[in-house]
N, C-alpha and C. Protein backbone atom coordinates (compact mmCIF):
# COMPACT_ATOMS: atom_id res chain seq x y z
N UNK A 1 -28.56 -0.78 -10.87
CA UNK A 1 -27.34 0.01 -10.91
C UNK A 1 -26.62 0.00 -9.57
N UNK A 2 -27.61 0.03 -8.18
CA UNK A 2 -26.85 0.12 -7.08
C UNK A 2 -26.46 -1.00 -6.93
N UNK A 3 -26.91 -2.05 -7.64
CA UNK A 3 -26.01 -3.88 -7.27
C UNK A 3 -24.86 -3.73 -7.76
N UNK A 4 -24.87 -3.43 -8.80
CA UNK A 4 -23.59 -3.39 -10.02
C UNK A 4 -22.63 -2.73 -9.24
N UNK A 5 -22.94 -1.31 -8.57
CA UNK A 5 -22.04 -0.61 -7.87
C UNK A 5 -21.44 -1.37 -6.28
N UNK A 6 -22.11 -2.18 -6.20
CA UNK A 6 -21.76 -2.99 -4.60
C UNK A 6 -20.83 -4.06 -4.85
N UNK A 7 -21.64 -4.62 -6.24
CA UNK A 7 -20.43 -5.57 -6.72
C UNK A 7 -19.32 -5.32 -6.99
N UNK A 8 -18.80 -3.85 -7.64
CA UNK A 8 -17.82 -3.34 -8.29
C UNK A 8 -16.63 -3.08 -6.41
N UNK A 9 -17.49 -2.36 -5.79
CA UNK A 9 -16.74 -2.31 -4.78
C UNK A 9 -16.14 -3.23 -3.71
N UNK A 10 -16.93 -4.60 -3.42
CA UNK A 10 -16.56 -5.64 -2.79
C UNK A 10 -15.22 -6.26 -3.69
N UNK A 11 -15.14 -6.33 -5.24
CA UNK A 11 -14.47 -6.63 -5.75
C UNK A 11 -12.80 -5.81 -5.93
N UNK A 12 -13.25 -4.25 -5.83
CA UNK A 12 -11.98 -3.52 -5.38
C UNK A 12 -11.66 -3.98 -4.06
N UNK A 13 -12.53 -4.07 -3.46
CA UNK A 13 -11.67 -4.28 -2.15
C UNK A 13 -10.90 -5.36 -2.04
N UNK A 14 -11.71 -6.87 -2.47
CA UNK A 14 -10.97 -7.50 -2.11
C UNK A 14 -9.82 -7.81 -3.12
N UNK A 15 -10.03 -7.45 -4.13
CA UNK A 15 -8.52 -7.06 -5.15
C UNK A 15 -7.22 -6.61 -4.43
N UNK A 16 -7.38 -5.22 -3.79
CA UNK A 16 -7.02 -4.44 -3.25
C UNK A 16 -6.20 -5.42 -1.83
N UNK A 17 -6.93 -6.10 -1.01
CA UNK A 17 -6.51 -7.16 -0.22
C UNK A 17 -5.84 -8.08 -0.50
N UNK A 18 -6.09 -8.39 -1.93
CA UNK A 18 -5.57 -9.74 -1.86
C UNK A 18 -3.57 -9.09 -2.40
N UNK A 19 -4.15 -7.75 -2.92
CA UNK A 19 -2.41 -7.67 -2.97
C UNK A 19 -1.79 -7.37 -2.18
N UNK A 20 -2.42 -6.34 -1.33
CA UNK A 20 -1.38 -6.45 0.31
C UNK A 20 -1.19 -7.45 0.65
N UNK A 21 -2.15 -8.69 0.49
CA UNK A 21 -1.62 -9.98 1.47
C UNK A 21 -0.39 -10.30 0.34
N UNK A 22 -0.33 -10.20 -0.54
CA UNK A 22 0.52 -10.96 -1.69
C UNK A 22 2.15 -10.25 -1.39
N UNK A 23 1.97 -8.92 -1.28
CA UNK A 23 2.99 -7.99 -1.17
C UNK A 23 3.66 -8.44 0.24
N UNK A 24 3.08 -8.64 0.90
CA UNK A 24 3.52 -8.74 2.41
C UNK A 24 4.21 -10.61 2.78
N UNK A 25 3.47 -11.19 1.79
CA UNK A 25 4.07 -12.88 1.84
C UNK A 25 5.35 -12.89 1.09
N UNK A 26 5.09 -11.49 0.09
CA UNK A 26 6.45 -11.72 -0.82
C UNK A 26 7.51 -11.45 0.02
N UNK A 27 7.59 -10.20 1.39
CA UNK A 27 8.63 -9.63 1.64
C UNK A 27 9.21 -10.49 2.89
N UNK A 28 8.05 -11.57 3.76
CA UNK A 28 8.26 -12.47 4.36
C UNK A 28 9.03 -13.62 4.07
N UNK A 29 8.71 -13.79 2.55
CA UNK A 29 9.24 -14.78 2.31
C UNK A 29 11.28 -14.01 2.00
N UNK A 30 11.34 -13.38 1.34
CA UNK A 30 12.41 -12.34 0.86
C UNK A 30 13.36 -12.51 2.43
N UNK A 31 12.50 -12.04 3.50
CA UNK A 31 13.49 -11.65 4.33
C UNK A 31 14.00 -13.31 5.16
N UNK A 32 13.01 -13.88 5.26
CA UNK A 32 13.15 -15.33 5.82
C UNK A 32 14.56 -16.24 4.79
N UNK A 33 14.61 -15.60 3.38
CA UNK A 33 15.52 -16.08 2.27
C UNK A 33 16.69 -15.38 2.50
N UNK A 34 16.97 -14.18 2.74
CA UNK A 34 18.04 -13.37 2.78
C UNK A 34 18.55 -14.08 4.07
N UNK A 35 17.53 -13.63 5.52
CA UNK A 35 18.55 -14.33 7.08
C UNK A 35 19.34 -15.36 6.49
N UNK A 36 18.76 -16.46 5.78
CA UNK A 36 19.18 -17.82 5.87
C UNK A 36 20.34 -17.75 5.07
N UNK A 37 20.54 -17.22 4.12
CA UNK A 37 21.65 -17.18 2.80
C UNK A 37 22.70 -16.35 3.95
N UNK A 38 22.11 -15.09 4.99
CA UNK A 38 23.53 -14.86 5.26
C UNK A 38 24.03 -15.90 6.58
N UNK A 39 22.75 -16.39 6.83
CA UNK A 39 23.70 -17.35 7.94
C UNK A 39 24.19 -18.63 7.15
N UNK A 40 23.92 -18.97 6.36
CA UNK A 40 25.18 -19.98 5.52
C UNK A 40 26.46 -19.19 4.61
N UNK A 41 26.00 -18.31 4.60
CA UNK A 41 26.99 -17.50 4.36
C UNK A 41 28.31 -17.35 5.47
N UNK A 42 27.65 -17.47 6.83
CA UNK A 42 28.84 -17.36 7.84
C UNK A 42 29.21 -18.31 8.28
N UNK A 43 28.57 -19.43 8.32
CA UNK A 43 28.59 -20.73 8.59
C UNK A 43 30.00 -21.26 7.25
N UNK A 44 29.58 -20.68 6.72
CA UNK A 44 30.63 -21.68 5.39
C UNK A 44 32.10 -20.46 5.86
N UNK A 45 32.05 -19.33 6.07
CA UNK A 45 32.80 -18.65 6.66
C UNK A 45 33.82 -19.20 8.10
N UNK A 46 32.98 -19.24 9.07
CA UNK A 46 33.28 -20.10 10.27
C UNK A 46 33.89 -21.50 9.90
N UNK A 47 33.44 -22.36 8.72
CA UNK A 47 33.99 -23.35 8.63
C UNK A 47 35.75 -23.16 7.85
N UNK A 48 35.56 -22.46 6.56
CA UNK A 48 36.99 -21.89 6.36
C UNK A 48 37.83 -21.66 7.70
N UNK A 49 37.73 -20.54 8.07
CA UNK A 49 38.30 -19.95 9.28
C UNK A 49 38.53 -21.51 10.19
N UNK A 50 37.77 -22.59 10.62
CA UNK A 50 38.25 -23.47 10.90
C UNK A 50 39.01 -24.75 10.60
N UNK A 51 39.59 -24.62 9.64
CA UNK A 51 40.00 -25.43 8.84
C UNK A 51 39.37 -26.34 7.94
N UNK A 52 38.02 -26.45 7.73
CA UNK A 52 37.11 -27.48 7.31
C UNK A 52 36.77 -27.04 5.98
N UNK A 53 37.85 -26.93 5.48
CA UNK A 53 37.41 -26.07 3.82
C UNK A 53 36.22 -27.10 3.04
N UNK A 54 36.78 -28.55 3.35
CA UNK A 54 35.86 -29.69 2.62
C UNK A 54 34.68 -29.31 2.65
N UNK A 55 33.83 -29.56 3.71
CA UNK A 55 33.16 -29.11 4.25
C UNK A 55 32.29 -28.03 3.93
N UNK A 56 33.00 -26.94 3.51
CA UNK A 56 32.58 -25.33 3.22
C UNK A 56 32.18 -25.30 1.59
N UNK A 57 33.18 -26.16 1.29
CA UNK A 57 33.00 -26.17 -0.53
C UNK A 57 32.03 -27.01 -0.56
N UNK A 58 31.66 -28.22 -0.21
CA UNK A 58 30.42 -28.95 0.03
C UNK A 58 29.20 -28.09 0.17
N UNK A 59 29.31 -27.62 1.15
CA UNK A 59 28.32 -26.25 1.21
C UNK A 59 27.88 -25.40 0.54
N UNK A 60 28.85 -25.41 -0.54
CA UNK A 60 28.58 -23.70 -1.23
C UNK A 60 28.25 -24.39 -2.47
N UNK A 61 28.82 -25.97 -2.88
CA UNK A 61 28.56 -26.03 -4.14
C UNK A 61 27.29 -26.65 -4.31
N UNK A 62 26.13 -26.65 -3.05
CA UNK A 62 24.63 -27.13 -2.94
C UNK A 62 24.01 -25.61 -2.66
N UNK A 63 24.73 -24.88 -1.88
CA UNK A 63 23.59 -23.14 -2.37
C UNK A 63 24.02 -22.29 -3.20
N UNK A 64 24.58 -22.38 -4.35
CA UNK A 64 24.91 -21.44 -5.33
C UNK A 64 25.12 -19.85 -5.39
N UNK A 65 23.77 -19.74 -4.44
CA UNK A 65 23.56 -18.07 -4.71
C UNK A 65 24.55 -17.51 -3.04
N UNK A 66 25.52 -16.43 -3.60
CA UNK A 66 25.97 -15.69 -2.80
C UNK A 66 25.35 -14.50 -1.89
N UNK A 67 24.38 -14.17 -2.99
CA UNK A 67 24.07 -12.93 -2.53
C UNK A 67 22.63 -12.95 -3.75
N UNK A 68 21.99 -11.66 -2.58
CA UNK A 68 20.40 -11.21 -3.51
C UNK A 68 20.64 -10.01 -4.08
N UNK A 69 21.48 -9.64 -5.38
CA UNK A 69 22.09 -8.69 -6.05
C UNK A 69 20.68 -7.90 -6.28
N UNK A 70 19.72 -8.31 -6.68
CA UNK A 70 18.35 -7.86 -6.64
C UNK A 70 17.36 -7.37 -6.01
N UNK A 71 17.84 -7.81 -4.60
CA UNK A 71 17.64 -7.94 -3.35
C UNK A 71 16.52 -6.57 -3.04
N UNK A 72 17.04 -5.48 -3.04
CA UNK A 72 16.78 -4.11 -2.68
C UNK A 72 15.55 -3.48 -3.80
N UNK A 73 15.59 -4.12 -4.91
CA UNK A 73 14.48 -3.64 -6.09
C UNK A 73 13.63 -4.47 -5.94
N UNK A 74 13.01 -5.52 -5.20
CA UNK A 74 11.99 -6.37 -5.12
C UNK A 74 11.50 -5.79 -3.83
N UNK A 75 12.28 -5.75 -2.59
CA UNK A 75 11.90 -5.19 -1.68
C UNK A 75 11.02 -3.76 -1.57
N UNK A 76 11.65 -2.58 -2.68
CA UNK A 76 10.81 -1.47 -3.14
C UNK A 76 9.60 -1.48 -3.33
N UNK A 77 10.09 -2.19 -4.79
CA UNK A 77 8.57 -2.24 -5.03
C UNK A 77 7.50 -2.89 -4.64
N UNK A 78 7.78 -4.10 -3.58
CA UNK A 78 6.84 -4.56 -2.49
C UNK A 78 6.70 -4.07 -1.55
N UNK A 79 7.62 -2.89 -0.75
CA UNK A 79 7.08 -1.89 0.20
C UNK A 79 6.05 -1.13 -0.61
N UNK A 80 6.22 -0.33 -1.38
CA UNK A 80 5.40 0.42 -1.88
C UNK A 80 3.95 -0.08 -2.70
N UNK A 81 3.72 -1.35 -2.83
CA UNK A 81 2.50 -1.58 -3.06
C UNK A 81 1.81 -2.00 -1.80
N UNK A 82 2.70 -2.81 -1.25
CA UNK A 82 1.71 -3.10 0.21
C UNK A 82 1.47 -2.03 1.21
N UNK A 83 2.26 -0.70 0.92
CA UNK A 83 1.89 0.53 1.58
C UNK A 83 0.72 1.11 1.26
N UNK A 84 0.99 1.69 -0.13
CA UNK A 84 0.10 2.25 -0.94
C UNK A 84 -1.56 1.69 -1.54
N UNK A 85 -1.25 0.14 -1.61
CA UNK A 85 -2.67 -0.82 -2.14
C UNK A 85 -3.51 -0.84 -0.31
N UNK A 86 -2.41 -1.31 -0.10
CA UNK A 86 -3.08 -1.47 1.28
C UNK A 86 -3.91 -0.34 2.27
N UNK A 87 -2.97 0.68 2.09
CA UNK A 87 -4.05 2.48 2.39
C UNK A 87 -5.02 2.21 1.72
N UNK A 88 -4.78 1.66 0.18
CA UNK A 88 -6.19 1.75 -0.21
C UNK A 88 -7.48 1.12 0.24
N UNK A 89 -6.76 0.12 0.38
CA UNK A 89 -8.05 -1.07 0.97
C UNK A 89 -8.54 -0.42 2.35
N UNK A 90 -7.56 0.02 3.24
CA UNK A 90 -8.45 0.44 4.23
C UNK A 90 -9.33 1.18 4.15
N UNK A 91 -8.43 2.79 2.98
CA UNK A 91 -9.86 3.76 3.01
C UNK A 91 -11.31 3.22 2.63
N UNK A 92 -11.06 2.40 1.66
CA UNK A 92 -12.35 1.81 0.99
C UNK A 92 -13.15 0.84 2.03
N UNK A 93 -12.98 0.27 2.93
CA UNK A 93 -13.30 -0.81 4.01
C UNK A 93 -13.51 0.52 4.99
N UNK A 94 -13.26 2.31 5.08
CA UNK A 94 -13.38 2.89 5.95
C UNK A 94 -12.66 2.27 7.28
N UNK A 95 -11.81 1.89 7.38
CA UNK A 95 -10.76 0.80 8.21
C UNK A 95 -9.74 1.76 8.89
N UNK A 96 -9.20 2.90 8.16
CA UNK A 96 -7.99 3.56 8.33
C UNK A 96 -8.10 4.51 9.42
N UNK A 97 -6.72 4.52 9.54
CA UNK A 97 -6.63 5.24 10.82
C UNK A 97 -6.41 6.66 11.13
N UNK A 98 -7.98 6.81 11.94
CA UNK A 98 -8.45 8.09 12.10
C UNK A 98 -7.70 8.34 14.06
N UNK A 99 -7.88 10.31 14.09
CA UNK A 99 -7.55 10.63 15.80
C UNK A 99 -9.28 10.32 16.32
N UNK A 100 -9.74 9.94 15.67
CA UNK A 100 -10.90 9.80 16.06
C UNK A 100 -12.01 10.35 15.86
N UNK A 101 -13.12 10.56 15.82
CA UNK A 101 -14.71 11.65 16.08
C UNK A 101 -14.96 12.12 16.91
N UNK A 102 -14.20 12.77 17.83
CA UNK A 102 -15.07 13.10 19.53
C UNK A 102 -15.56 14.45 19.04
N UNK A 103 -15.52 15.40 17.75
CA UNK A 103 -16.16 16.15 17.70
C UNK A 103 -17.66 16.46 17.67
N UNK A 104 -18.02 15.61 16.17
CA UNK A 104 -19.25 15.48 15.70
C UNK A 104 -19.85 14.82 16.57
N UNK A 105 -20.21 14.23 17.55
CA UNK A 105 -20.71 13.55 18.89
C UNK A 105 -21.55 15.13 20.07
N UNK A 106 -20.28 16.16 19.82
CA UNK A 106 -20.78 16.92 20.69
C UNK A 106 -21.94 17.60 19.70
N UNK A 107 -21.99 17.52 19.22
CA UNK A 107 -22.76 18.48 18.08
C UNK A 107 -23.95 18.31 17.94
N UNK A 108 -24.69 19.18 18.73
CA UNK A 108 -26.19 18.79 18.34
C UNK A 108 -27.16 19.04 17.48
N UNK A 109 -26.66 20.04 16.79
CA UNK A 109 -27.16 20.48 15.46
C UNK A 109 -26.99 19.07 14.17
N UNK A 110 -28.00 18.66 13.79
CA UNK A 110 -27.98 18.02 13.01
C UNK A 110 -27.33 18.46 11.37
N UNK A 111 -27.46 19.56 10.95
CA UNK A 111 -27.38 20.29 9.95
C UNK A 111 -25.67 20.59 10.00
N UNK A 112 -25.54 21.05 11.12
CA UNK A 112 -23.65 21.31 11.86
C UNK A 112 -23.12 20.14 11.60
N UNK A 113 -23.68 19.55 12.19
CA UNK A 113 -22.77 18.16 12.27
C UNK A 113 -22.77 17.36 10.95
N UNK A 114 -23.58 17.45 10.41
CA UNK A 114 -23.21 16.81 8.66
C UNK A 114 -22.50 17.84 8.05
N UNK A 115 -22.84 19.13 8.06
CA UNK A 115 -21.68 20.43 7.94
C UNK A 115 -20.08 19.99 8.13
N UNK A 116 -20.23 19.94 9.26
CA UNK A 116 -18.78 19.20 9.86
C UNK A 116 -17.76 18.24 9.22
N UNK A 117 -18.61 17.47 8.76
CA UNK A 117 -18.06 16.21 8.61
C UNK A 117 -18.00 16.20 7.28
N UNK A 118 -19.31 16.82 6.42
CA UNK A 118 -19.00 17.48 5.00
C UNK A 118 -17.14 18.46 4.34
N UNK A 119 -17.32 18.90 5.58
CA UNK A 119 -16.15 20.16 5.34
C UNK A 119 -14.71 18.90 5.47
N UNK A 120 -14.62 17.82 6.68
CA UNK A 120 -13.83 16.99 6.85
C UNK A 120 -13.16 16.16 5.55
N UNK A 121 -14.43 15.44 5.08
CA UNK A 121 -14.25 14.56 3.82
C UNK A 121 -14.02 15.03 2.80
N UNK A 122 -14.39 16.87 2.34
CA UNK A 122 -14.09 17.50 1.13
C UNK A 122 -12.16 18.40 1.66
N UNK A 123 -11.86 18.33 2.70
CA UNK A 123 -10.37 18.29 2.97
C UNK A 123 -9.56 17.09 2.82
N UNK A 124 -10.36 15.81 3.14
CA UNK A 124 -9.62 14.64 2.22
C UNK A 124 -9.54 14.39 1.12
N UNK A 125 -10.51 14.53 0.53
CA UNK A 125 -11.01 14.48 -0.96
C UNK A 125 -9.48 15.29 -1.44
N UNK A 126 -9.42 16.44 -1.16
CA UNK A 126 -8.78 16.95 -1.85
C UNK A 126 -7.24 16.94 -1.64
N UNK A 127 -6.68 16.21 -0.49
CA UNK A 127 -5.52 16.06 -0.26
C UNK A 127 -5.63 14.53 -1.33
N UNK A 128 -6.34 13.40 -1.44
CA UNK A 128 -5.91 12.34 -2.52
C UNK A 128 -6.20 13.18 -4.16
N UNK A 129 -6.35 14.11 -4.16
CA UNK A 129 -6.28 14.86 -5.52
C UNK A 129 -5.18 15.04 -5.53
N UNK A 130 -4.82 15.88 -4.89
CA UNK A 130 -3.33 16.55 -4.71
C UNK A 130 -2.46 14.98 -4.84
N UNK A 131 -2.37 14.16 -3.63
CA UNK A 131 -1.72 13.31 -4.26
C UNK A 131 -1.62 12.49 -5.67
N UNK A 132 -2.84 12.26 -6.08
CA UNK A 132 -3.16 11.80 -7.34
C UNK A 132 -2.31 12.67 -8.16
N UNK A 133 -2.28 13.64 -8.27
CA UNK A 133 -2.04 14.71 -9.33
C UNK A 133 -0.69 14.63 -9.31
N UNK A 134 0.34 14.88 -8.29
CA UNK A 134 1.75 14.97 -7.85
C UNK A 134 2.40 13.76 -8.28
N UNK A 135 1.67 12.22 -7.78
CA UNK A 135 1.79 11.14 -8.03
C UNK A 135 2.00 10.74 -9.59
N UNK A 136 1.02 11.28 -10.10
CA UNK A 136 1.16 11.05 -11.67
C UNK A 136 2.27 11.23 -12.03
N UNK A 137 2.62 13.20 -11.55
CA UNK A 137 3.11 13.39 -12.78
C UNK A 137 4.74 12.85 -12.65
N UNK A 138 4.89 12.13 -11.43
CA UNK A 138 6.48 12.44 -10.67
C UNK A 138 6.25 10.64 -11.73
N UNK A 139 5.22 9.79 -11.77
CA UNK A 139 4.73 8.68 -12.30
C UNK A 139 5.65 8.89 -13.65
N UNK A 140 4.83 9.82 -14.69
CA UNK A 140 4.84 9.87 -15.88
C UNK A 140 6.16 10.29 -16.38
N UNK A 141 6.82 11.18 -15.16
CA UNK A 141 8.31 12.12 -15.81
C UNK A 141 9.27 11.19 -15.35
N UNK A 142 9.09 10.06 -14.82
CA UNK A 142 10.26 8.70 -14.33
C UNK A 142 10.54 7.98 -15.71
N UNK A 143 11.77 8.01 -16.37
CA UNK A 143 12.47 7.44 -17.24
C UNK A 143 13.69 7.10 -16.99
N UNK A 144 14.10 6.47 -15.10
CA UNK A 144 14.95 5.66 -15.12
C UNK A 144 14.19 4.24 -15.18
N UNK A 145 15.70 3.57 -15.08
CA UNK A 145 15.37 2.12 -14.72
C UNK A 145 16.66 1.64 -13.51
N UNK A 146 15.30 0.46 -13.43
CA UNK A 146 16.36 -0.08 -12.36
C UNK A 146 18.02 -0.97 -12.49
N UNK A 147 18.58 -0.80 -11.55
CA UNK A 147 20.05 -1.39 -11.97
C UNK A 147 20.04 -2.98 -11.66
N UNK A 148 19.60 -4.20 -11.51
CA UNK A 148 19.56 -5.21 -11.39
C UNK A 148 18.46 -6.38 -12.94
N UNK A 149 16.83 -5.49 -12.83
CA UNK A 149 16.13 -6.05 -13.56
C UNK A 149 16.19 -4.95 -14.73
N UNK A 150 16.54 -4.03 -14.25
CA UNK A 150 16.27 -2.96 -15.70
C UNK A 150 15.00 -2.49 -15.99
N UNK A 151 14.08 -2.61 -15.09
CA UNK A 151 12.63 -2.66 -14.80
C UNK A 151 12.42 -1.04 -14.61
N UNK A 152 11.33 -0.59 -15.48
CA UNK A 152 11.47 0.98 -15.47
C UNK A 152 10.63 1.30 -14.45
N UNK A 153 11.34 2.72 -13.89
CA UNK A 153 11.04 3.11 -12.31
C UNK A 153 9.38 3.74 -12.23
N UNK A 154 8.90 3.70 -13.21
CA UNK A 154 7.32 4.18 -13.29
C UNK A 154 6.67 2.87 -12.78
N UNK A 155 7.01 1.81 -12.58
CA UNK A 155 6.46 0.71 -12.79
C UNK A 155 6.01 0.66 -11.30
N UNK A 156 7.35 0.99 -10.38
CA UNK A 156 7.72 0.71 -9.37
C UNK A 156 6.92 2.07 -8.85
N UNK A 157 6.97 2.97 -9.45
CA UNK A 157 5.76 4.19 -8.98
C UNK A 157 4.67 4.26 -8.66
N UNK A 158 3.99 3.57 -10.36
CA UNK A 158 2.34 3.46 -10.44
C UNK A 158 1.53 2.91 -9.71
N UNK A 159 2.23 2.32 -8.32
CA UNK A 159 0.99 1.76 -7.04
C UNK A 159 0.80 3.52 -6.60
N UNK A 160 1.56 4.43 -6.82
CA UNK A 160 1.06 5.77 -5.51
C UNK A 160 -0.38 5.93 -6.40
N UNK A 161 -0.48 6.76 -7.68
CA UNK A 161 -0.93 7.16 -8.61
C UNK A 161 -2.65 6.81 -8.43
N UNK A 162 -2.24 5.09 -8.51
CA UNK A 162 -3.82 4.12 -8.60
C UNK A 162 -4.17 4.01 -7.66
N UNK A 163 -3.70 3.62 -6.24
CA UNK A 163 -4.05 3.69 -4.63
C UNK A 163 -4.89 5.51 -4.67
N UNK A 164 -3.72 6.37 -4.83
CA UNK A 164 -4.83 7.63 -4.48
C UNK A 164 -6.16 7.78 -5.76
N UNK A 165 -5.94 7.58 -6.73
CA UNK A 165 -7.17 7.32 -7.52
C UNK A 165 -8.91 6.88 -7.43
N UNK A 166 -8.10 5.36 -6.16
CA UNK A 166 -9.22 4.84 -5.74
C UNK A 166 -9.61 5.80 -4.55
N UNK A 167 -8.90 5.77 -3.42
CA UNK A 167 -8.62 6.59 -2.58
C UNK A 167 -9.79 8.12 -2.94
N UNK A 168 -9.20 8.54 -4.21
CA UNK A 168 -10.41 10.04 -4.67
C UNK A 168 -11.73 9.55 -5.21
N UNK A 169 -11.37 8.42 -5.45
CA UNK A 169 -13.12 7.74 -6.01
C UNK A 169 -14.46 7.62 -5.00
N UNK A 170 -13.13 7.10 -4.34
CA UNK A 170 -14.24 6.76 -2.98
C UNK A 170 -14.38 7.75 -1.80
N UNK A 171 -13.22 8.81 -1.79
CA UNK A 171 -13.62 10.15 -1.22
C UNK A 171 -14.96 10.59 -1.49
N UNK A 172 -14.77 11.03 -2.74
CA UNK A 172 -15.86 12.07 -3.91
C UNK A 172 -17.17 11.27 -3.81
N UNK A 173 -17.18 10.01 -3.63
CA UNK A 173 -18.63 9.74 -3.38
C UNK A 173 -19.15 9.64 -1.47
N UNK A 174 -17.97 9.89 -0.54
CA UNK A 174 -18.51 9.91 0.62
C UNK A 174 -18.77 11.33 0.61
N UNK A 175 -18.42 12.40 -0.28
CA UNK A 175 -18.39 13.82 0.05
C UNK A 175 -20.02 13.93 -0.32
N UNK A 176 -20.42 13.04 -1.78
CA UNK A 176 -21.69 13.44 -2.01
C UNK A 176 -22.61 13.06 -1.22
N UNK A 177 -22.60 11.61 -0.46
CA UNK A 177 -22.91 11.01 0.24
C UNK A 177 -23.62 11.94 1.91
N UNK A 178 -22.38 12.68 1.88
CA UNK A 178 -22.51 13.56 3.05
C UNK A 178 -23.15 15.10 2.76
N UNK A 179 -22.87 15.27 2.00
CA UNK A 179 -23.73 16.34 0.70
C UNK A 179 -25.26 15.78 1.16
N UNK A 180 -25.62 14.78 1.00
CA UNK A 180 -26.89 15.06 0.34
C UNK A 180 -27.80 14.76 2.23
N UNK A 181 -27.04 14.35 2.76
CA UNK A 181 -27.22 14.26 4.19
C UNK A 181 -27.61 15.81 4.65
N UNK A 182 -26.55 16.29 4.40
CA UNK A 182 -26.20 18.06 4.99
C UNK A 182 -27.56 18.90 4.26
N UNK A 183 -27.68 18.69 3.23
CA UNK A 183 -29.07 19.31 2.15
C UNK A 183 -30.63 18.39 3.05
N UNK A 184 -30.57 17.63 2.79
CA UNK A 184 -31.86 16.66 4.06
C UNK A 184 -31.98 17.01 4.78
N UNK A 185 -30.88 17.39 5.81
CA UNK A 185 -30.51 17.36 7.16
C UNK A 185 -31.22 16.20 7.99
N UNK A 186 -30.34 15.13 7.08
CA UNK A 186 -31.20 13.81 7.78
C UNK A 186 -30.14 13.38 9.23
N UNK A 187 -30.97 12.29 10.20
CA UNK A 187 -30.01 12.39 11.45
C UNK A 187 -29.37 10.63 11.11
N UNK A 188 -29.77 10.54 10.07
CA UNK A 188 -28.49 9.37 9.34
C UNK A 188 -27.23 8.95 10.14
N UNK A 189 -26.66 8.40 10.99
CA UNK A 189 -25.00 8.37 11.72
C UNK A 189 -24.51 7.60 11.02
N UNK A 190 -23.33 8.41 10.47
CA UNK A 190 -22.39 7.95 9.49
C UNK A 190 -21.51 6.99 9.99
């Protein structure tokens, strides 16, 4: 059972990774596409303005596209998964960014200090509830759509929802985790 569970998690994670990397090539690639369209965009501009209309129409009738009318709804919803997937992957990799531990260090009570850190992780725990919960429902009560693809705005939501999901999954088992430390009072360093 504990293989199954190691497997399950190497596999969120790197799920979880492989779409931030995906999200983040998309918006690279997006923005590297947009510079270029508006600098032929000014370029065929500059050439009008210089008399070289030939030239300009030559130009325009090999890049077709004027503009990324779409532009702004791809960008969304690839900020928000590579935000949101990507928090996830860190919490789960324990990766994310903490002010640090200089507390539990001073602490010489073994029992305190899993205390501590118990009380820490069941205040996270419960802030990705809260988000989970908020996330949903703002998720579930979205019945616009978007103005370009027509793509309904839950769609573009449901990375908050599943990021804090995992996010409370993997809280709730560092809380027990630290639970059963704090009950032991084993000197375990987390």
């Amino acid at each position: 059972m504990i293989s199954l569970l190691k497997t399950i998690d190497i596999w969120v994670q790197r799920i979880l990774q492989y779409i931030a990397m995906a999200m983040f090539a998309v918006l690279a690639l997006l923005l590297i596409a947009n510079i270029s369209l508006r600098l032929i965009n000014d370029f065929i501009q500059f050439l009008l303005e210089s008399g070289l209309e030939g030239v300009a129409n030559l130009i325009q009738s090999v890049v077709t596209i004027n503009s990324f009318y779409w532009f702004d709804e791809i960008i969304e919803l690839s900020f928000a998964a590579l935000v949101f997937y990507g928090a996830a992957a860190l919490w789960c990799a324990k990766l994310h960014f903490s002010v640090g531990d200089w507390i539990s260090p001073r602490i010489k009570n073994v029992r305190l200090k899993h205390f501590y850190r118990l009380l820490i992780l069941i205040i996270s725990a419960t802030f990705m509830a809260i988000l989970f919960w908020y996330s949903l429902k703002l998720t579930l009560r979205t019945n616009q759509v978007t103005t370009a693809f027509q793509i309904k705005q839950w769609i573009l939501y449901s990375c908050i929802p599943a990021s804090s999901m995992i996010m409370l999954i993997y809280s709730v088992i560092d809380v027990i985790i630290e639970a059963k430390h704090f009950v032991l009072g084993t000197v375990d360093e987390v």
